[in-house]
Protein backbone atom coordinates (compact mmCIF):
# COMPACT_ATOMS: atom_id res chain seq x y z
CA UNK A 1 0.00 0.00 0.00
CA UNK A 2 1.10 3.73 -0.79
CA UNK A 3 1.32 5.71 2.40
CA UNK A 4 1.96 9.11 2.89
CA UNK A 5 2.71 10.82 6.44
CA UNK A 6 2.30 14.26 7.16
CA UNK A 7 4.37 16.23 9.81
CA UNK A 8 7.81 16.09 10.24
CA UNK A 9 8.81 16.38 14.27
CA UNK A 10 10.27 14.19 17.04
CA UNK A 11 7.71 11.46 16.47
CA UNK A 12 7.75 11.54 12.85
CA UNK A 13 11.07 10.95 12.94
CA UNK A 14 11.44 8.54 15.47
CA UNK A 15 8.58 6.17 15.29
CA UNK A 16 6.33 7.08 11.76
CA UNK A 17 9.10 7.25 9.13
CA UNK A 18 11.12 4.57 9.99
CA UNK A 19 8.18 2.21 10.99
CA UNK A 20 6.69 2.94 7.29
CA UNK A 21 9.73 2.92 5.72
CA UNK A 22 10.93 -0.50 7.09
CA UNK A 23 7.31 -2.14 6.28
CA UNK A 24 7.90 -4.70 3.89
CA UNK A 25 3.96 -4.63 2.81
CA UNK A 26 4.69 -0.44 2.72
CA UNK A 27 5.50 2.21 -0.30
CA UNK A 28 6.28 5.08 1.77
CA UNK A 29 5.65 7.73 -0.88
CA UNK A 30 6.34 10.47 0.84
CA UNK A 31 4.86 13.48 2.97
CA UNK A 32 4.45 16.89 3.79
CA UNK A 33 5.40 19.37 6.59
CA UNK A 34 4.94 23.01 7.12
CA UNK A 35 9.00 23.08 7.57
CA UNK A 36 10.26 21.94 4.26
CA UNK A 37 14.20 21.79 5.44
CA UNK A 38 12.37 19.23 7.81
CA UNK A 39 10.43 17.50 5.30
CA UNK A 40 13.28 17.19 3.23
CA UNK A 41 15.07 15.52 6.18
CA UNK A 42 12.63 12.94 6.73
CA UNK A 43 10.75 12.02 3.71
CA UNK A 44 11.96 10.33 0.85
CA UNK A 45 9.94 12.97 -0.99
CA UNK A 46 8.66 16.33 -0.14
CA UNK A 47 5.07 17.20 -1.45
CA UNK A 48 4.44 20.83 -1.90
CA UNK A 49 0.94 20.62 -0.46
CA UNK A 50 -1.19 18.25 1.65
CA UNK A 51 -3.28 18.25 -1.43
CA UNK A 52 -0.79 16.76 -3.80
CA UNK A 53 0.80 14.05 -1.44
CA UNK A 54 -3.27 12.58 -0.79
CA UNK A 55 -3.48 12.45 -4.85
CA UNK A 56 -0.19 10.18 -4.68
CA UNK A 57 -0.96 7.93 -2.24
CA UNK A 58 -3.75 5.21 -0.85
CA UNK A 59 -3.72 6.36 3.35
CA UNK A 60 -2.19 9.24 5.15
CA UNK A 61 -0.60 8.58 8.47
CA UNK A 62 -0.31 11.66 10.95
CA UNK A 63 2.30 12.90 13.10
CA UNK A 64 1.04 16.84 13.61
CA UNK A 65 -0.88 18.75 16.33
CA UNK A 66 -4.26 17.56 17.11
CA UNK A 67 -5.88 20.46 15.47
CA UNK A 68 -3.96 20.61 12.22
CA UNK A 69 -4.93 16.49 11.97
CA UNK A 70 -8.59 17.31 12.27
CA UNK A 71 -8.72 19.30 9.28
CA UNK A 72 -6.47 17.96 7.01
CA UNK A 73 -7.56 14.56 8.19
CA UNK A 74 -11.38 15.20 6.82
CA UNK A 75 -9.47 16.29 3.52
CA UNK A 76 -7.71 13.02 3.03
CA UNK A 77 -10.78 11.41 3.80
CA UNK A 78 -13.20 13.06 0.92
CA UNK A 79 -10.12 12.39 -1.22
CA UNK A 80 -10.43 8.47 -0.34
CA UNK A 81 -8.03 7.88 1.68
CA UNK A 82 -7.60 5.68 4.51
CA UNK A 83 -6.26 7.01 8.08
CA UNK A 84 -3.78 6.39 10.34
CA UNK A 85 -4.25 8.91 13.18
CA UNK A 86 -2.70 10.47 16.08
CA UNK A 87 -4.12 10.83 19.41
CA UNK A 88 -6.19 12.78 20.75
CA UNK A 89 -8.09 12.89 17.22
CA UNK A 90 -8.80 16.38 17.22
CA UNK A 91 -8.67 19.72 19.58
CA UNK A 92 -12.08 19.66 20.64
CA UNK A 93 -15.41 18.14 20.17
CA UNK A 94 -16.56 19.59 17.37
CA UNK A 95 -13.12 18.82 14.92
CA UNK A 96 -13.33 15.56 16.61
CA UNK A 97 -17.63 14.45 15.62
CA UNK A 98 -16.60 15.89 12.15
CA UNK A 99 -13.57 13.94 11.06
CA UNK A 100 -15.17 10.99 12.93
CA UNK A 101 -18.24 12.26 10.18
CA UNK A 102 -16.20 12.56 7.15
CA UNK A 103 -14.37 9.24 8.18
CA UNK A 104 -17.88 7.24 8.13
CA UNK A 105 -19.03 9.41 5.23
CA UNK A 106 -16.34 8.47 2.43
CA UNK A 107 -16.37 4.49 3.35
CA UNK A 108 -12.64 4.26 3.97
CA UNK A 109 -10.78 2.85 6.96
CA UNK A 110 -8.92 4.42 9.89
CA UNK A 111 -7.03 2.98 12.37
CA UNK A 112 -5.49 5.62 15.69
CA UNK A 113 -2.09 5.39 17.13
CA UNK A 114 -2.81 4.14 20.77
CA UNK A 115 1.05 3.11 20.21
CA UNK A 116 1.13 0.83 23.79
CA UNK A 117 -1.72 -1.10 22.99
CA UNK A 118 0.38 -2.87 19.89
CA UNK A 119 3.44 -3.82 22.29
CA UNK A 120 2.96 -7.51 23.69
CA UNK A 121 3.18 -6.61 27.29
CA UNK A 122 0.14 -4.64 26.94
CA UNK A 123 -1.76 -7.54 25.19
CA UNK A 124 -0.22 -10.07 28.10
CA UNK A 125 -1.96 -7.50 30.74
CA UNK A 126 -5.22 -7.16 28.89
CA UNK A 127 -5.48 -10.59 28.39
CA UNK A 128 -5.15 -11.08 32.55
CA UNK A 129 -7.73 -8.78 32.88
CA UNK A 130 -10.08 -10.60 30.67
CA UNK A 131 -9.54 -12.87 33.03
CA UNK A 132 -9.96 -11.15 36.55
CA UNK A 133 -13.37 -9.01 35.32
CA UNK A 134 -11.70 -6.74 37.21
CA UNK A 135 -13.86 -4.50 39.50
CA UNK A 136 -11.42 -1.87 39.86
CA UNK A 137 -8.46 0.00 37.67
CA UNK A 138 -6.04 1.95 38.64
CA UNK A 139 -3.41 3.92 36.20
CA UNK A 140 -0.78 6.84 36.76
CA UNK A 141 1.15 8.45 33.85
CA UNK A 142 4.09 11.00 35.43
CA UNK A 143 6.33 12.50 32.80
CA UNK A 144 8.31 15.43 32.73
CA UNK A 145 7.70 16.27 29.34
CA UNK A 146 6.86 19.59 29.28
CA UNK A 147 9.80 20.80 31.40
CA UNK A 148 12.43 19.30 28.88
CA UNK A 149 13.31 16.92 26.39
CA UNK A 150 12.00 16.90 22.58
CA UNK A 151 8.55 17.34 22.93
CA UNK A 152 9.23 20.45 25.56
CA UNK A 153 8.80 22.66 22.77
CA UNK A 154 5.17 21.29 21.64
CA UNK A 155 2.96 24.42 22.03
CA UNK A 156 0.25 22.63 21.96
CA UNK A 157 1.18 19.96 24.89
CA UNK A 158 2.05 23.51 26.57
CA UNK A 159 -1.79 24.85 26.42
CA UNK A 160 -3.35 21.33 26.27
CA UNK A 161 -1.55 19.64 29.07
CA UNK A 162 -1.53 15.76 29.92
CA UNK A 163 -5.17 15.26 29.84
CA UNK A 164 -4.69 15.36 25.76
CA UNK A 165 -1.26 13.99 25.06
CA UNK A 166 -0.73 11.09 27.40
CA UNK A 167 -4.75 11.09 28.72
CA UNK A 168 -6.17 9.17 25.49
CA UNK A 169 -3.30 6.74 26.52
CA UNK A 170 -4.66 6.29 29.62
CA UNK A 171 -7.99 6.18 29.33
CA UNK A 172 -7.72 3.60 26.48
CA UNK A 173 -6.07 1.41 28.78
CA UNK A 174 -8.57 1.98 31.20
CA UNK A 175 -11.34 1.45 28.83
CA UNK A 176 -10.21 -1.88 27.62
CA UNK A 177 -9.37 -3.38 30.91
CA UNK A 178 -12.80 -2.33 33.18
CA UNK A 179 -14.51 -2.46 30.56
CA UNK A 180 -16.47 0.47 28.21
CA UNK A 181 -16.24 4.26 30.01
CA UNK A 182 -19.76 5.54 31.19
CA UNK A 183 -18.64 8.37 32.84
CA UNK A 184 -16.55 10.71 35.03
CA UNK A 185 -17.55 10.66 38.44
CA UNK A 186 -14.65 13.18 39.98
CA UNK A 187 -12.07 15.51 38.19
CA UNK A 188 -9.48 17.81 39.54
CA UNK A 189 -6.81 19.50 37.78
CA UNK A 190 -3.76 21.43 39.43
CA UNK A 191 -1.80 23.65 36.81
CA UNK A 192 0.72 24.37 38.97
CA UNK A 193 2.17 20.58 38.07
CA UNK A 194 -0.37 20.10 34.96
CA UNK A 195 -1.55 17.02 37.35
CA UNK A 196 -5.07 16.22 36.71
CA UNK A 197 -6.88 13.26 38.85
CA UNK A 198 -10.28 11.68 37.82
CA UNK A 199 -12.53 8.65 39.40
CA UNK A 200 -14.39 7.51 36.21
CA UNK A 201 -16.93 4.51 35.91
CA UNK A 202 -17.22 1.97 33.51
CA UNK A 203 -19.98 -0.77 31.94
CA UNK A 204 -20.76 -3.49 33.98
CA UNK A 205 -20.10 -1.65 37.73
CA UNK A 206 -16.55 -1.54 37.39
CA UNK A 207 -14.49 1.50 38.48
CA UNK A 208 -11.52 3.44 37.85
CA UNK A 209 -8.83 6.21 38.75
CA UNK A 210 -6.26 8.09 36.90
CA UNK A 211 -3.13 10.58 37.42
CA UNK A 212 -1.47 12.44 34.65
CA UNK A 213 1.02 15.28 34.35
CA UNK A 214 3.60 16.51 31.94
CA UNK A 215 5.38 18.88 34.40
CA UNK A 216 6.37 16.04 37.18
CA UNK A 217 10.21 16.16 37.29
CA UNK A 218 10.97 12.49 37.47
CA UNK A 219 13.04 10.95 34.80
CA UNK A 220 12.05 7.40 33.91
CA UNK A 221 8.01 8.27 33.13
CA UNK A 222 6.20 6.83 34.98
CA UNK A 223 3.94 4.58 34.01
CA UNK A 224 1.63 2.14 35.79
CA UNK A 225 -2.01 0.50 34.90
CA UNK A 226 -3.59 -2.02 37.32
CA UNK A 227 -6.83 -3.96 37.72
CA UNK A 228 -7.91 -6.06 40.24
CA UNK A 229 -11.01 -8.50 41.57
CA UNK A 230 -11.49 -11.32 43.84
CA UNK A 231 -9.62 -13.63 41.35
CA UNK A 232 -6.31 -11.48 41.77
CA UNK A 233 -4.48 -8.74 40.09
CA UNK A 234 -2.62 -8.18 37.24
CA UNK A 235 -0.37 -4.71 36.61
CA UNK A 236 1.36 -3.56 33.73
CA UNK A 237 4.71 -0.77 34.23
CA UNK A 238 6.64 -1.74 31.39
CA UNK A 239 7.28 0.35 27.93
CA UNK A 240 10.24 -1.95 27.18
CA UNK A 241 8.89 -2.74 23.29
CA UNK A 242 9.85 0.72 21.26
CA UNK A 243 7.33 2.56 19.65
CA UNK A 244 8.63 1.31 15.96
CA UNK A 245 7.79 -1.94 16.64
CA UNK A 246 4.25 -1.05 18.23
CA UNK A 247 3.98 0.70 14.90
CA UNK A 248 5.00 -2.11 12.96
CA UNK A 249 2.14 -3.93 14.51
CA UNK A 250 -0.13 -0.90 14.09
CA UNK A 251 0.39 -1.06 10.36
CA UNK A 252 -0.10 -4.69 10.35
CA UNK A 253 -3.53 -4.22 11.48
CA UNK A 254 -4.30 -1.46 9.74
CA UNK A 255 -3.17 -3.23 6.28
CA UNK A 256 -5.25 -6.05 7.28
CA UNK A 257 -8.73 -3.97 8.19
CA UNK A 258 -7.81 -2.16 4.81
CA UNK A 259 -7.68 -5.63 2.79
CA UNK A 260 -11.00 -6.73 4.42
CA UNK A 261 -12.98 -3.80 4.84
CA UNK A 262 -13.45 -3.80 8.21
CA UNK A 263 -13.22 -1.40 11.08
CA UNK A 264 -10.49 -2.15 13.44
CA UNK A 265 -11.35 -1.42 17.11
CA UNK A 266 -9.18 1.40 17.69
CA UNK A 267 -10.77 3.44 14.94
CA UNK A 268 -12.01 6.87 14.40
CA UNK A 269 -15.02 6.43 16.66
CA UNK A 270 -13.17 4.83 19.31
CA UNK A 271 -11.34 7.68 19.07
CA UNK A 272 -14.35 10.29 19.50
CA UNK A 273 -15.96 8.49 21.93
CA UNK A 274 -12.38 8.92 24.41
CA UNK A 275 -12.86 12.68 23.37
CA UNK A 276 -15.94 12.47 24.83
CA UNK A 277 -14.70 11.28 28.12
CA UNK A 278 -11.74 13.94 27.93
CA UNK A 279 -14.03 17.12 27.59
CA UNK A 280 -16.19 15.48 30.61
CA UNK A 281 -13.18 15.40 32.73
CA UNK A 282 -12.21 18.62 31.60
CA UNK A 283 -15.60 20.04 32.87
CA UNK A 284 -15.73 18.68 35.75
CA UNK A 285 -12.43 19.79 37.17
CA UNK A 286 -14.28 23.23 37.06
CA UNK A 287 -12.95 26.45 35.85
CA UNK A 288 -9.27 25.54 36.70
CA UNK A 289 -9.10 23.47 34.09
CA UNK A 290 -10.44 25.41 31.29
């Protein structure tokens, strides 16, 4: 299959290009960034315009702020395109119910980059958890990622804050392990340390709670996702698998829903309904948070 990628930044480089370009099922055509000294670092061809790399290719893969995605997203999408999207889908609601629209509208496929849920120690906890019913999650994700490091220069991670980068992380985790997300009980947010805090309930009875922040100075993240019922526990703290081979796995998938014309589970609307849960816990932390 032809993909194209657009954006050009830390995880362009790191994890999209190099995962598409290594794909043996993969043509990585190409891509386009606003920086073309960037572009022409990372592609193996620079499109002038979004508009000419979706006429050269069969899906777009995105590595670019949440709001640029949105719209250029619903582009490649009327053009016939099939997605491979970054998380959180869009900046708000709205961008989020129309791509999820367009998406559903033009028939094609989309598949978004929950990049933890393709590494095999995630699929060892989940699987444990099928087997606990778990009535209870737990999940923290400390990083100081705003304070330094590549992505310390993401304006948008700046005014957005953990809930959006690392929260749809989360809260996929969550939603997989207790079960479907049915609401937010509790939020709290505390800028000072961009830590926000939610108790959040789930199909079936279950129950969870979460802590993110981007602005906690320790240095290795911090990671950890538990679940628990009478039949024991089972935790998962480990990122050991890198995110190109997550992505390899990703693409797998994604090639595979393509062939078959099938949804895969982490699609579009999977995405929009986690959007959903974020602007809930956004409103009720209260006005702090806004």
């Amino acid at each position: 299959m032809r993909i194209g990628l657009v954006g050009a930044g830390p995880w362009a480089r790191e994890t999209h290009a190099p995962a598409l370009a290594a794909h043996p099922a993969v043509d990585f055509v190409g891509g386009w960034a606003r920086d073309p000294a960037a572009a022409a670092e990372v592609f193996p061809r620079a499109f002038p315009s979004p508009a000419e790399l979706f006429d050269a290719v069969d899906a777009v893969a995105f590595a670019v702020p949440p709001d640029v995605q949105a719209q250029l997203a619903v582009q490649a999408a009327r053009a016939g395109r099939h997605l491979v999207l970054d998380k959180p889908i869009a900046l708000d609601l709205d961008g989020a119910v129309a791509l999820a629209d367009a998406v559903e509208a033009a028939g094609v496929r989309s598949i978004v980059a929950f990049t933890r849920r393709f590494a095999p120690e995630t699929r060892d906890f989940l699987a444990r958890t099928a087997e606990l019913g778990p009535v209870a999650a737990e999940a923290q994700w400390l990083s100081g990622a705003a304070l330094s490091g590549r992505f310390a220069a993401s304006t948008w991670r700046h005014e957005q804050g953990a809930l959006f980068d690392v929260g749809p992380h989360v809260l996929d985790l969550l939603d997989a392990a207790a079960g479907p997300i049915t609401g937010v009980d509790a939020a709290r947010y505390d800028a000072t340390s961009d830590t926000w805090t939610a108790q959040l309930g789930h199909e079936g009875g279950g129950a969870s709670s979460l802590s993110l922040s981007l602005r906690t100075p320790v240095l290795p993240t911090v990671m950890r996702v538990s679940a628990h019922s009478a039949h024991g526990l089972a935790v998962l703290e480990s990122r050991e698998t890198p995110s190109t081979a997550c992505f390899r796995v990703l693409l797998d998938e994604f090639l595979a829903s393509v062939a078959a014309g099938t949804d895969h589970p982490l699609n579009v609307r999977h995405g929009l309904d986690l959007q959903r849960v974020i602007v809930q816990i956004r409103a009720a932390a209260g006005p702090a948070a806004r």
